[in-house]
PDB file of N, CA and C in Angstrom:
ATOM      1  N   UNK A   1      68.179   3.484 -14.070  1.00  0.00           N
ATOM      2  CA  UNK A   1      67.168   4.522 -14.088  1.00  0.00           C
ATOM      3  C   UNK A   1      65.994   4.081 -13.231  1.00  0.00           C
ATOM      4  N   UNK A   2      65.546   4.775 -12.266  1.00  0.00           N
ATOM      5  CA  UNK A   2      64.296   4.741 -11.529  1.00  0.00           C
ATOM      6  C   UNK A   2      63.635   5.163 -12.269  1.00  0.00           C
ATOM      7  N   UNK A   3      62.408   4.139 -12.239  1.00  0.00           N
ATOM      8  CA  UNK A   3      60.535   4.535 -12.517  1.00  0.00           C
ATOM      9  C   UNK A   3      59.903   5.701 -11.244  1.00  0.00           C
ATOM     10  N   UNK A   4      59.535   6.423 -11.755  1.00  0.00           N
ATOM     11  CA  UNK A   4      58.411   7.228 -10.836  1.00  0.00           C
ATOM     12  C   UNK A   4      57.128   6.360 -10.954  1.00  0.00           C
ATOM     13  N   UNK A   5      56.459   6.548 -10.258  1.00  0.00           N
ATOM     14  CA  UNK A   5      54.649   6.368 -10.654  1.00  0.00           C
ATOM     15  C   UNK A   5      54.034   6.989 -11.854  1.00  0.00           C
ATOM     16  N   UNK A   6      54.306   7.996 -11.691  1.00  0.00           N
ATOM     17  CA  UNK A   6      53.657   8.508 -13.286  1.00  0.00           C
ATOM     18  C   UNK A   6      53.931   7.877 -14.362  1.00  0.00           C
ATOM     19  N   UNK A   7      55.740   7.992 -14.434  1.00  0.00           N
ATOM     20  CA  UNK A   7      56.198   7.095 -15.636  1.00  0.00           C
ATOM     21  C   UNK A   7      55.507   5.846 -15.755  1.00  0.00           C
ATOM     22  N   UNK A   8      55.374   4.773 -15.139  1.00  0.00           N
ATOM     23  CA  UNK A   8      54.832   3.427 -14.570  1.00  0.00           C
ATOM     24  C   UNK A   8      53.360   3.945 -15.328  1.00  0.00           C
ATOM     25  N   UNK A   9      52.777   4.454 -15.085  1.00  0.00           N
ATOM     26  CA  UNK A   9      51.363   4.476 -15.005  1.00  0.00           C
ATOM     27  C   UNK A   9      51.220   5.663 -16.921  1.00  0.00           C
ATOM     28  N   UNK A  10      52.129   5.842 -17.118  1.00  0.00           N
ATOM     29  CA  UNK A  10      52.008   6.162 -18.517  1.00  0.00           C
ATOM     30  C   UNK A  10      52.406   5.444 -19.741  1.00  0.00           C
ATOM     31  N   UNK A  11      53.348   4.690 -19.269  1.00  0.00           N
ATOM     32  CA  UNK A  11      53.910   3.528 -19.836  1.00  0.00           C
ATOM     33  C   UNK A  11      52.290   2.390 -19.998  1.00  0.00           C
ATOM     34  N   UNK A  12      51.870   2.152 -18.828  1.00  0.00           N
ATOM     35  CA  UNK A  12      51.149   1.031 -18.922  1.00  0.00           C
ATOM     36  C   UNK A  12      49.538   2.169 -19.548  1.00  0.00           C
ATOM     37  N   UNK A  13      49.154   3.471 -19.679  1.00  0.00           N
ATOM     38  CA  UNK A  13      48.390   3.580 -20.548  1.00  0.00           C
ATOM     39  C   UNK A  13      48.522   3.887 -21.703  1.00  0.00           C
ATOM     40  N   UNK A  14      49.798   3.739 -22.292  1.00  0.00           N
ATOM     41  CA  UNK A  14      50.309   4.003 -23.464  1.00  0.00           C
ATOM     42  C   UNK A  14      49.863   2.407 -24.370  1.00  0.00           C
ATOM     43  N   UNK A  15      50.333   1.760 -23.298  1.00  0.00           N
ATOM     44  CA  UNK A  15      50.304   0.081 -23.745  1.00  0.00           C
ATOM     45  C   UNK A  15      48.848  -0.583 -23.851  1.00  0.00           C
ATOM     46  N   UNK A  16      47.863  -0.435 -22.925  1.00  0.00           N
ATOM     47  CA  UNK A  16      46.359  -0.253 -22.958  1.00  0.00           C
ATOM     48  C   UNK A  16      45.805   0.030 -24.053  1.00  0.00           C
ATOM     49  N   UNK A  17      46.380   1.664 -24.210  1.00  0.00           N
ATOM     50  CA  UNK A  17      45.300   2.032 -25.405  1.00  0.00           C
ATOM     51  C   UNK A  17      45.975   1.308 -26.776  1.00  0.00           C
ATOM     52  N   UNK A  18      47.302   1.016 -26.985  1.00  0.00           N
ATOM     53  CA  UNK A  18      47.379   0.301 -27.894  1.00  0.00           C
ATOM     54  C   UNK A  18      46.888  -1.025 -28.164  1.00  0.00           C
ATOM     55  N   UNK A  19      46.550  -1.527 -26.512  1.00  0.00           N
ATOM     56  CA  UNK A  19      46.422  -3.462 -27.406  1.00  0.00           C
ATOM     57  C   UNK A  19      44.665  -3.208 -27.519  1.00  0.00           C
ATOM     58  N   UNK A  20      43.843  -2.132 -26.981  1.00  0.00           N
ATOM     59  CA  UNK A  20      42.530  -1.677 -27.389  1.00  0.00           C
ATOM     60  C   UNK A  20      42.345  -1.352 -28.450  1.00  0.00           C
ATOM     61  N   UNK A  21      43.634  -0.340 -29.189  1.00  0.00           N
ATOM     62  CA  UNK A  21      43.858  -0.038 -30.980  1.00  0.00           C
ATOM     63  C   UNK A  21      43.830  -1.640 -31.520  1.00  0.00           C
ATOM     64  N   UNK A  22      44.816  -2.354 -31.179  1.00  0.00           N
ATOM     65  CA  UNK A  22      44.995  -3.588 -31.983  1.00  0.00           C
ATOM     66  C   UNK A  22      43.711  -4.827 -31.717  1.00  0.00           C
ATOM     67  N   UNK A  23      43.225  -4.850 -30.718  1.00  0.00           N
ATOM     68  CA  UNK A  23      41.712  -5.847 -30.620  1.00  0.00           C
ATOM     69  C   UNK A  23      40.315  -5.130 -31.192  1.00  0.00           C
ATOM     70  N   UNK A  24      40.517  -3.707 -31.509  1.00  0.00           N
ATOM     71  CA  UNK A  24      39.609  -3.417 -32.222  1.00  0.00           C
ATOM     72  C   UNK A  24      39.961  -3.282 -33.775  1.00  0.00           C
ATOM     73  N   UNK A  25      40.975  -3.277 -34.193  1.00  0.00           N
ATOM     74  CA  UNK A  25      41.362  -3.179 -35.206  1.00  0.00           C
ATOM     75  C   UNK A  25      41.263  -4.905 -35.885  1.00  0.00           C
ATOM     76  N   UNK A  26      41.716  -6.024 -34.985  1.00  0.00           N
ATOM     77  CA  UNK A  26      41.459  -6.786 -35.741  1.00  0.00           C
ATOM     78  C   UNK A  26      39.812  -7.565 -35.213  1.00  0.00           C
ATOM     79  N   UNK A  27      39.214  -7.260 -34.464  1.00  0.00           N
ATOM     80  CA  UNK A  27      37.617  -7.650 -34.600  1.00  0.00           C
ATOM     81  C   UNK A  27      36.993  -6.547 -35.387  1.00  0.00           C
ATOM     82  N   UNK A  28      36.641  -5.418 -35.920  1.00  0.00           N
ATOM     83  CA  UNK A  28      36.616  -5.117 -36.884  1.00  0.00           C
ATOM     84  C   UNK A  28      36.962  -5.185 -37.788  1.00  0.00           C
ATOM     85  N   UNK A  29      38.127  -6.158 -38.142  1.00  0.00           N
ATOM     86  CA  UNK A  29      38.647  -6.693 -39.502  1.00  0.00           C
ATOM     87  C   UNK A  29      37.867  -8.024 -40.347  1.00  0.00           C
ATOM     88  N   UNK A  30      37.474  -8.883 -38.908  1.00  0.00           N
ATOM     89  CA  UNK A  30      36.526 -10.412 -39.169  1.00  0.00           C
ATOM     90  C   UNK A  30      35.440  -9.649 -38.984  1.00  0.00           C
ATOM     91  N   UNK A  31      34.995  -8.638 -38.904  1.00  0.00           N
ATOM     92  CA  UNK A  31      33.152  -8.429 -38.710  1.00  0.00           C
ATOM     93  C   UNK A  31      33.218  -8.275 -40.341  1.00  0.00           C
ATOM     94  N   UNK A  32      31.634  -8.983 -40.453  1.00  0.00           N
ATOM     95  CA  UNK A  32      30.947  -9.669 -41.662  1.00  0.00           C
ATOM     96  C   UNK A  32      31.152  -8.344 -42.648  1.00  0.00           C
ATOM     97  N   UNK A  33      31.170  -8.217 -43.693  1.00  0.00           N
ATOM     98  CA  UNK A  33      30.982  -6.788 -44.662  1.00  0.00           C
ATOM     99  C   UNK A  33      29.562  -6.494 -44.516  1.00  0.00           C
ATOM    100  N   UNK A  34      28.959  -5.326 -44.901  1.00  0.00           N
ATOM    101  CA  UNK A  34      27.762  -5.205 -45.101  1.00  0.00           C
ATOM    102  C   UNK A  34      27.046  -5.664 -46.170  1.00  0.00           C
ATOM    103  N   UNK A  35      25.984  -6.013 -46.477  1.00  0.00           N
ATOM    104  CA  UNK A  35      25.346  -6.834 -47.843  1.00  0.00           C
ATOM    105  C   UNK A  35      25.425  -6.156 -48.921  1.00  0.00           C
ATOM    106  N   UNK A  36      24.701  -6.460 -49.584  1.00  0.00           N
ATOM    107  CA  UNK A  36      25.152  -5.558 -51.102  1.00  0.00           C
ATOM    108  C   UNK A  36      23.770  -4.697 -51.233  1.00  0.00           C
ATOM    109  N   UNK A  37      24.408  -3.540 -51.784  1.00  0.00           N
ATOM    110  CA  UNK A  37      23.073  -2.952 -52.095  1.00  0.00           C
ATOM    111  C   UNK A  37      22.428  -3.187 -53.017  1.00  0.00           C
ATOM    112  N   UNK A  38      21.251  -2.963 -53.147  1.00  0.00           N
ATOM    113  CA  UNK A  38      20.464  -3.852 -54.425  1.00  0.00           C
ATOM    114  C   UNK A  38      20.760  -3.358 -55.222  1.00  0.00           C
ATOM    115  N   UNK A  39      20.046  -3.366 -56.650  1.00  0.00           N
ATOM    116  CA  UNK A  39      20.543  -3.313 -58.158  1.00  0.00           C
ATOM    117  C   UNK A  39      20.067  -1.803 -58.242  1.00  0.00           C
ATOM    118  N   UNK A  40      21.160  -1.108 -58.699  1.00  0.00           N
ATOM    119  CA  UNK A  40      20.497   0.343 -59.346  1.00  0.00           C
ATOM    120  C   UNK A  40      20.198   1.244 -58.556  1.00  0.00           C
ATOM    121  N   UNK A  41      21.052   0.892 -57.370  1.00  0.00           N
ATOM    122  CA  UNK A  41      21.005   2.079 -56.495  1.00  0.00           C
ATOM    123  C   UNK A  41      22.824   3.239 -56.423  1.00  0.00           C
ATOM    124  N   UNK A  42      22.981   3.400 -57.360  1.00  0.00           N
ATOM    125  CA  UNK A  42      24.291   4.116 -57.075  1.00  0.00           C
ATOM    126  C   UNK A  42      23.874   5.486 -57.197  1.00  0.00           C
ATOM    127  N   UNK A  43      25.097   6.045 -56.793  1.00  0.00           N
ATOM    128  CA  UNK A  43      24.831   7.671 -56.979  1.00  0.00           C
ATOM    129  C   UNK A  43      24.292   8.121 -58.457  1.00  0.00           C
ATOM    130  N   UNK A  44      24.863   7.379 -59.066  1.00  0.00           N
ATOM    131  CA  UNK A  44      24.862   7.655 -60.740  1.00  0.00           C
ATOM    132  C   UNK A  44      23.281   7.372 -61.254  1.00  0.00           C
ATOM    133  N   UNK A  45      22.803   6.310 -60.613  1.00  0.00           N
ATOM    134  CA  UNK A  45      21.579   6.388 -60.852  1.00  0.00           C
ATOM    135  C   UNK A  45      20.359   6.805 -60.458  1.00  0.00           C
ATOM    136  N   UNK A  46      20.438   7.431 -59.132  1.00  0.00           N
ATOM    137  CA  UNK A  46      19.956   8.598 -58.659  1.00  0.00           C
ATOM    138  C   UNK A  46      20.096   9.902 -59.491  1.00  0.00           C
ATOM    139  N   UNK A  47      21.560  10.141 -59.815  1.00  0.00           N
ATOM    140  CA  UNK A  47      21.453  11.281 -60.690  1.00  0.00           C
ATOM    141  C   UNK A  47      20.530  11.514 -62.023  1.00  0.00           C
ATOM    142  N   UNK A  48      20.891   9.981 -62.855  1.00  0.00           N
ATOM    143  CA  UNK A  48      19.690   9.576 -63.710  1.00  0.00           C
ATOM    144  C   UNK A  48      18.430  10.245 -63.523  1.00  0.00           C
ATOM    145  N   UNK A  49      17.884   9.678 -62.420  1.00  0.00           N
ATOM    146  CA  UNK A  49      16.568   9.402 -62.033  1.00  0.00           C
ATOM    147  C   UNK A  49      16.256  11.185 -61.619  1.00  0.00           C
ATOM    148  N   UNK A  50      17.238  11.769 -60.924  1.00  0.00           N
ATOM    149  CA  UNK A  50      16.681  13.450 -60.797  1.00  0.00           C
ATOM    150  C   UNK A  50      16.899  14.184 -62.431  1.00  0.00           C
ATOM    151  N   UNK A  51      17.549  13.863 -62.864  1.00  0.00           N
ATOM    152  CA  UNK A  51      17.704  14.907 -64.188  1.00  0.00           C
ATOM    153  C   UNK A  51      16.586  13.883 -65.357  1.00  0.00           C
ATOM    154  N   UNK A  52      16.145  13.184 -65.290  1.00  0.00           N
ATOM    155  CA  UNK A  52      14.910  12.475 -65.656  1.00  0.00           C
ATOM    156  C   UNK A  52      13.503  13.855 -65.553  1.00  0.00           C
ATOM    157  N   UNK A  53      13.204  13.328 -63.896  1.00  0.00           N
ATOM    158  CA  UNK A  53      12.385  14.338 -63.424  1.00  0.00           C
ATOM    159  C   UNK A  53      12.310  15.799 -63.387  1.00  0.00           C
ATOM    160  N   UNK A  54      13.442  16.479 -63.532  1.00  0.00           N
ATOM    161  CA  UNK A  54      13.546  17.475 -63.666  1.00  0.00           C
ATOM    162  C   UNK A  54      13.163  18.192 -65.148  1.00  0.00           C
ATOM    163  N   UNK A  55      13.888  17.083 -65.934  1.00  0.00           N
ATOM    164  CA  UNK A  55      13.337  17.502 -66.900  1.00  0.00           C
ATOM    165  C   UNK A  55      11.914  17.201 -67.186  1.00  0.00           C
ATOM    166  N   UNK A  56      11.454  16.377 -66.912  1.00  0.00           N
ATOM    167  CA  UNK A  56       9.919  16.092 -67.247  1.00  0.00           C
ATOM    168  C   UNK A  56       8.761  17.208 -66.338  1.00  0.00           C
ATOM    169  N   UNK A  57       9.367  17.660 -65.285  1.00  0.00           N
ATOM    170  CA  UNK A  57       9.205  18.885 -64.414  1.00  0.00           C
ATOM    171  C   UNK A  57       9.103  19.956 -65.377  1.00  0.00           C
ATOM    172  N   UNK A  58      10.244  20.271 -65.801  1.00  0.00           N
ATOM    173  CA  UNK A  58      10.079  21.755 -66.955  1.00  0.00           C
ATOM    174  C   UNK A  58       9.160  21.134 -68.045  1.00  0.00           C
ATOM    175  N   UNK A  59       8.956  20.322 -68.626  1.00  0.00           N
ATOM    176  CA  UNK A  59       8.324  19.899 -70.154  1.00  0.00           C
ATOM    177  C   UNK A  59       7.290  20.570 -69.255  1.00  0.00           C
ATOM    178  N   UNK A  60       6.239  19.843 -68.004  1.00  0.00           N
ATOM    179  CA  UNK A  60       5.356  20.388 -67.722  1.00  0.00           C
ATOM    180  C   UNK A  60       5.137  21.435 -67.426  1.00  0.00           C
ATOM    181  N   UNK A  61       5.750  22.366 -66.959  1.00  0.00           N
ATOM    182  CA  UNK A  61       5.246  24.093 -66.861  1.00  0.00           C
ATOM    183  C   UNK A  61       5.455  24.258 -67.554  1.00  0.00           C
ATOM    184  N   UNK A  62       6.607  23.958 -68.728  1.00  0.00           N
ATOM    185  CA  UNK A  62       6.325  24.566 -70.010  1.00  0.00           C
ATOM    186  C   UNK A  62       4.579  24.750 -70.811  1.00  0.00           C
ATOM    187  N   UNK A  63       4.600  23.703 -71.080  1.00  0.00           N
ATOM    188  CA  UNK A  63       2.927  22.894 -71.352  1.00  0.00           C
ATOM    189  C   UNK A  63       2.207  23.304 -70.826  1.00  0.00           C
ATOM    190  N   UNK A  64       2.027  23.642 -69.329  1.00  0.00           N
ATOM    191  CA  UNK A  64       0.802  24.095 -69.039  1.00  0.00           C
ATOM    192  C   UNK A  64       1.029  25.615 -67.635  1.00  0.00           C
ATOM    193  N   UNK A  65       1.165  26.965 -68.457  1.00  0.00           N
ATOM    194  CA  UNK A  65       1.237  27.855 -68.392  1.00  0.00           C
ATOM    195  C   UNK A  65       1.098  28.791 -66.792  1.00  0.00           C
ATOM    196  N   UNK A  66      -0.169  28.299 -66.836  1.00  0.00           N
ATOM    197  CA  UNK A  66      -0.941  28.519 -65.622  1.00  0.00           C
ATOM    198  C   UNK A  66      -0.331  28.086 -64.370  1.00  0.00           C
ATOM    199  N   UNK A  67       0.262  27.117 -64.357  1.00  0.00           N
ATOM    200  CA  UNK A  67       0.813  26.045 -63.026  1.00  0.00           C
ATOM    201  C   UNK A  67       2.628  26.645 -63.355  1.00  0.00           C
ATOM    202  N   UNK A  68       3.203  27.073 -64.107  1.00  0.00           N
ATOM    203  CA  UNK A  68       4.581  27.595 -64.335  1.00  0.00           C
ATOM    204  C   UNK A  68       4.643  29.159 -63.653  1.00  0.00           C
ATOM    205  N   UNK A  69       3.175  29.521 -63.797  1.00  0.00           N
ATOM    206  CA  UNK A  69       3.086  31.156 -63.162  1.00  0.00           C
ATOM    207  C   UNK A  69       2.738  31.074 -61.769  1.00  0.00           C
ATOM    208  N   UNK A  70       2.167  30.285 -61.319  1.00  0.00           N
ATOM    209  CA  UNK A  70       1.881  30.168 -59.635  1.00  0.00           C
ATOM    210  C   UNK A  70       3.320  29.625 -59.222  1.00  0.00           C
ATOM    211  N   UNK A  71       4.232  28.739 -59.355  1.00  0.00           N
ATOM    212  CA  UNK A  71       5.510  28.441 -58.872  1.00  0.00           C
ATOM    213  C   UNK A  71       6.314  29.410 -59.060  1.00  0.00           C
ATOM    214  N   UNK A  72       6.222  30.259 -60.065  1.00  0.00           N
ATOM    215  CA  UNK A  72       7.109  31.488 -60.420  1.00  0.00           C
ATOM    216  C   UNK A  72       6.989  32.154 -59.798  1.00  0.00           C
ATOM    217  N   UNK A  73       5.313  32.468 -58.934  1.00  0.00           N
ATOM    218  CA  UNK A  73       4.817  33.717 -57.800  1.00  0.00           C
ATOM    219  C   UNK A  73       5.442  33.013 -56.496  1.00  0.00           C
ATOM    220  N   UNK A  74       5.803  31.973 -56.219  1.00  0.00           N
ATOM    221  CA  UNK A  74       6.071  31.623 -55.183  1.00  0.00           C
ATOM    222  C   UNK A  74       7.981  32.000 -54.522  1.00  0.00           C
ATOM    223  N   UNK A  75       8.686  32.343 -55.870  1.00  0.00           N
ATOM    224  CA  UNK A  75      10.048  33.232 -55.468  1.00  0.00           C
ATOM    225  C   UNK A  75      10.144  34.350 -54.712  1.00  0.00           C
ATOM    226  N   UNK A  76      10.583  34.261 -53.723  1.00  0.00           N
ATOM    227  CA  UNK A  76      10.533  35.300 -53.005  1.00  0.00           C
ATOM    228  C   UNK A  76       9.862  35.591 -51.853  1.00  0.00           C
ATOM    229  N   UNK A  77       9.251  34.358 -51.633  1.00  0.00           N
ATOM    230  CA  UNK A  77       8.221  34.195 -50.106  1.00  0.00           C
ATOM    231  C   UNK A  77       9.083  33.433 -49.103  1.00  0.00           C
ATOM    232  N   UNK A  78       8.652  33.892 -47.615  1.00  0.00           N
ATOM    233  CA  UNK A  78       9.123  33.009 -47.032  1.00  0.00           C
ATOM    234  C   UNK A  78       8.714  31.539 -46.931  1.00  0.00           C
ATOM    235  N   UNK A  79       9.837  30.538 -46.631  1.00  0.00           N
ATOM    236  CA  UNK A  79       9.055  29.258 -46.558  1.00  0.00           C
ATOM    237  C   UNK A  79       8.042  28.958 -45.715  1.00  0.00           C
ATOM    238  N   UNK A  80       7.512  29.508 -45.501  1.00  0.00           N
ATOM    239  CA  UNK A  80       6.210  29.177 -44.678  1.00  0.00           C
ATOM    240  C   UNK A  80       4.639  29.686 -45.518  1.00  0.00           C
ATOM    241  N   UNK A  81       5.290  31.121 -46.169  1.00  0.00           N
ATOM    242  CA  UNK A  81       4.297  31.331 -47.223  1.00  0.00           C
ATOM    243  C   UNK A  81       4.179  30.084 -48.213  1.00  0.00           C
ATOM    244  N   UNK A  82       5.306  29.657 -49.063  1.00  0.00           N
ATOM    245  CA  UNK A  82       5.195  28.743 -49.940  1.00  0.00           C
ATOM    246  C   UNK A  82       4.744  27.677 -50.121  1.00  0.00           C
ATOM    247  N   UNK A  83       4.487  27.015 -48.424  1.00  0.00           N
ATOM    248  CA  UNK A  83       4.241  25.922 -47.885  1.00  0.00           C
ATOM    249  C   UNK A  83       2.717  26.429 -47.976  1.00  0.00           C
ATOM    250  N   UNK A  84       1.914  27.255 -47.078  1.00  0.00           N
ATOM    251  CA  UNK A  84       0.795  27.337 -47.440  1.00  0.00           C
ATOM    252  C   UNK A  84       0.088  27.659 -48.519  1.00  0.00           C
ATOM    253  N   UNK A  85       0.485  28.461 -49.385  1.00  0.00           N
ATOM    254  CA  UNK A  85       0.090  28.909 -50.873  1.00  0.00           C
ATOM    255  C   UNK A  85      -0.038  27.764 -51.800  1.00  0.00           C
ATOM    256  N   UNK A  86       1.316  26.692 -51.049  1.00  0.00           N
ATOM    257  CA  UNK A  86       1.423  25.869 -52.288  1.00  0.00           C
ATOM    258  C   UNK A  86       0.705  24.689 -51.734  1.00  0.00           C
ATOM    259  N   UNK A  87       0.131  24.529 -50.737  1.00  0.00           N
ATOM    260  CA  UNK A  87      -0.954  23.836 -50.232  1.00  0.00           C
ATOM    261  C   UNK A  87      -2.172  23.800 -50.779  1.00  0.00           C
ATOM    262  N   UNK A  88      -2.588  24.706 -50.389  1.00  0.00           N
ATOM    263  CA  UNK A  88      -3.537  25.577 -50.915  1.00  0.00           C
ATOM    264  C   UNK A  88      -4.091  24.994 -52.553  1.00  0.00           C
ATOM    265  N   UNK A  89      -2.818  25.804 -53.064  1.00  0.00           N
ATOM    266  CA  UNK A  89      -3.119  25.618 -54.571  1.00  0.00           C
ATOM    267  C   UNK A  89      -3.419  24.124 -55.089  1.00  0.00           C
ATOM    268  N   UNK A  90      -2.533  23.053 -54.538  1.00  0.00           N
ATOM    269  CA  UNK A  90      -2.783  21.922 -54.724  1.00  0.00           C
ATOM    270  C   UNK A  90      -3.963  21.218 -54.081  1.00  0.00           C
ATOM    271  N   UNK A  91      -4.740  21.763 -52.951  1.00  0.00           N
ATOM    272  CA  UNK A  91      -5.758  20.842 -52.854  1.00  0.00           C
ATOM    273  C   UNK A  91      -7.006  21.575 -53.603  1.00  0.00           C
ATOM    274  N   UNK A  92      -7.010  22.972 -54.616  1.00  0.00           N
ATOM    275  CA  UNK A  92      -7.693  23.731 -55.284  1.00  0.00           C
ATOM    276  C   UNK A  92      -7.275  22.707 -56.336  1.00  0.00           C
ATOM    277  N   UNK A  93      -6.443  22.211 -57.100  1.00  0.00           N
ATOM    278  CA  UNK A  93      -6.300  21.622 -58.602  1.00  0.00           C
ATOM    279  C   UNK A  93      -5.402  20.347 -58.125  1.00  0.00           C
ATOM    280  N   UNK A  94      -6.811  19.147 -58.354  1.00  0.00           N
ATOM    281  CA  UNK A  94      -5.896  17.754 -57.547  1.00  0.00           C
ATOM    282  C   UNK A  94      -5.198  17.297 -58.932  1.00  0.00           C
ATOM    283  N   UNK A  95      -5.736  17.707 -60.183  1.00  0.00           N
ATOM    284  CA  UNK A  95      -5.050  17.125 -60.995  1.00  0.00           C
ATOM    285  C   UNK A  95      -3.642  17.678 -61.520  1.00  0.00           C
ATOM    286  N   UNK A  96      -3.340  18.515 -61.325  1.00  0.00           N
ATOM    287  CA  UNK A  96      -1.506  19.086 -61.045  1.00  0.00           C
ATOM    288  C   UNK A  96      -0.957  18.155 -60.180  1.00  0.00           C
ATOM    289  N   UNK A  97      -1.622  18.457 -58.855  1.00  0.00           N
ATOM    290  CA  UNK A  97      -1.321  17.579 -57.676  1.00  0.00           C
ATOM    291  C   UNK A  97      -0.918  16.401 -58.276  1.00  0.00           C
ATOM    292  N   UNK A  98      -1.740  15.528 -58.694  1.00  0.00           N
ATOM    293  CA  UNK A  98      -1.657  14.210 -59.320  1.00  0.00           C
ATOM    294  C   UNK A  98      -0.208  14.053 -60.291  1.00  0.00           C
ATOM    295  N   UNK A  99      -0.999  14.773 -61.697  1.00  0.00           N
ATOM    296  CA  UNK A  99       0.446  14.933 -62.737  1.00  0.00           C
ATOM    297  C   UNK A  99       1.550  14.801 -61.988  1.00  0.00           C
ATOM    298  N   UNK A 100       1.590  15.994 -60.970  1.00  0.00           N
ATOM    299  CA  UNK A 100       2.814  16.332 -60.654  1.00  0.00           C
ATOM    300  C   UNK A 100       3.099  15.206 -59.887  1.00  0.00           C
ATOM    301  N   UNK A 101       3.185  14.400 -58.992  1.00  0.00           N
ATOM    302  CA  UNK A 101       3.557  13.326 -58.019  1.00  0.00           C
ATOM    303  C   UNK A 101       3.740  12.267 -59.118  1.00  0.00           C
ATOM    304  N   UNK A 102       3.313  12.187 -60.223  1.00  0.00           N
ATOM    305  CA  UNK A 102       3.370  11.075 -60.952  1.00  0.00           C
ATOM    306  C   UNK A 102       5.042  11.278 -61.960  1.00  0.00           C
ATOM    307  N   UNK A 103       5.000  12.592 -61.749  1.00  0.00           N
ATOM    308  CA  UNK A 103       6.447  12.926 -62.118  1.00  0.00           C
ATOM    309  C   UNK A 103       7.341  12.914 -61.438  1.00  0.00           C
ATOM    310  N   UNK A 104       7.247  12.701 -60.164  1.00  0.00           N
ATOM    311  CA  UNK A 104       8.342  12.508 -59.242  1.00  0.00           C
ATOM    312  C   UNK A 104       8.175  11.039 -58.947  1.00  0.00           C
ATOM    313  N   UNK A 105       7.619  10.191 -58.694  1.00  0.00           N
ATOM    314  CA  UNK A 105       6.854   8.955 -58.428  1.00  0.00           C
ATOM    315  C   UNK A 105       8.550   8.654 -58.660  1.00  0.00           C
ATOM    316  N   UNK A 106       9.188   8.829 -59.767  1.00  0.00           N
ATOM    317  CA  UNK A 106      10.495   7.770 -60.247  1.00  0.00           C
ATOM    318  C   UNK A 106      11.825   8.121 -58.564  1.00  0.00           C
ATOM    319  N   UNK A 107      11.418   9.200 -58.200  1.00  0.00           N
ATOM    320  CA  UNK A 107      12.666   9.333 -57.035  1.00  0.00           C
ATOM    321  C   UNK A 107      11.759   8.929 -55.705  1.00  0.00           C
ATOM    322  N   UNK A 108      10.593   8.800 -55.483  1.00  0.00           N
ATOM    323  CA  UNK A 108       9.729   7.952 -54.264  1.00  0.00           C
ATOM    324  C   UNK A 108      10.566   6.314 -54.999  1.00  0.00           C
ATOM    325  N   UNK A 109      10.067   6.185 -55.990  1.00  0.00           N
ATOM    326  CA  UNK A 109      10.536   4.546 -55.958  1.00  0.00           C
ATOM    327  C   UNK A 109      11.761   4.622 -56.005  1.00  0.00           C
ATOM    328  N   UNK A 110      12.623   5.112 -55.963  1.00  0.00           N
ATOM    329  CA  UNK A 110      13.893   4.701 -56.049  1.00  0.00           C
ATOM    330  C   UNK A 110      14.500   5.172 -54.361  1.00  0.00           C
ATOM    331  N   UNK A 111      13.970   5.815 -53.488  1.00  0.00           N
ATOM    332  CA  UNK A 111      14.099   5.870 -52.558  1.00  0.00           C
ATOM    333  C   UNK A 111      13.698   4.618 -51.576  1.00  0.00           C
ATOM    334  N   UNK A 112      12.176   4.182 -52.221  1.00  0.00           N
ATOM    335  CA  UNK A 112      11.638   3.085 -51.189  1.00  0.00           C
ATOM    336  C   UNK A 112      12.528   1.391 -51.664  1.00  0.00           C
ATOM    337  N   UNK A 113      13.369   1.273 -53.127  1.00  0.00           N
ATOM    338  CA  UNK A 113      13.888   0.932 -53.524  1.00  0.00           C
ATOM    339  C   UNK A 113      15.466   0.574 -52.362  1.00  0.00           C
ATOM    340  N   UNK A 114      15.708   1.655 -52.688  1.00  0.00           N
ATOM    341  CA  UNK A 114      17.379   1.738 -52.015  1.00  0.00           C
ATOM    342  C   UNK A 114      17.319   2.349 -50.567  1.00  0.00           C
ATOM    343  N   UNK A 115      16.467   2.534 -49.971  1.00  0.00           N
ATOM    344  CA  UNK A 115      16.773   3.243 -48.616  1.00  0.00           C
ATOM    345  C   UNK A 115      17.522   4.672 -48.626  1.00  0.00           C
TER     346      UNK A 115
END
């Protein structure tokens, strides 16, 4: 059987891309693992940490009436309204502002925590 050129030249990139499959396959096999992630960062404890806040989220509009009816007026706006309204409202009452960040505070640290 005669080789053409093509054949020749498909043969040898058939063979290429395989020993490129097999030298990347095994130097990606000896590259180092990645480190460990620190303590208490799994999905599971993220989930924790939002259904934590969430709930401590509702206790507070429950509790305080006033701040449950301005988030309630905010359904139905576009996000750009909500963004300013809810600007707004928070630099009018720093102590919501406050409360409120202190209730989320647990998913900031667990973000600056785990990346």
């Amino acid at each position: 059987m005669l080789w053409n050129p093509i054949s020749v030249r498909r043969v040898i990139g058939v063979a290429l891309g395989a020993l490129a499959v097999a030298i990347g396959t095994a130097t990606s096999a000896s590259a180092e693992p990645p480190p460990p992630r620190p303590p208490n960062c799994t999905a599971a404890d993220l989930s924790g940490i939002i259904a934590g806040v969430t709930a401590a989220t509702s206790a507070y509009l429950f509790t305080h009436p006033p701040v449950n009816d301005f988030f309630t007026s905010l359904g139905g706006k576009s996000q750009e309204e909500r963004r300013t309204e809810l600007e707004a409202y928070m630099t009018a009452n720093p102590q919501v502002r406050d409360e409120l960040r202190g209730i989320r505070q647990p998913t900031r640290d667990f973000r600056n925590r785990c990346g």
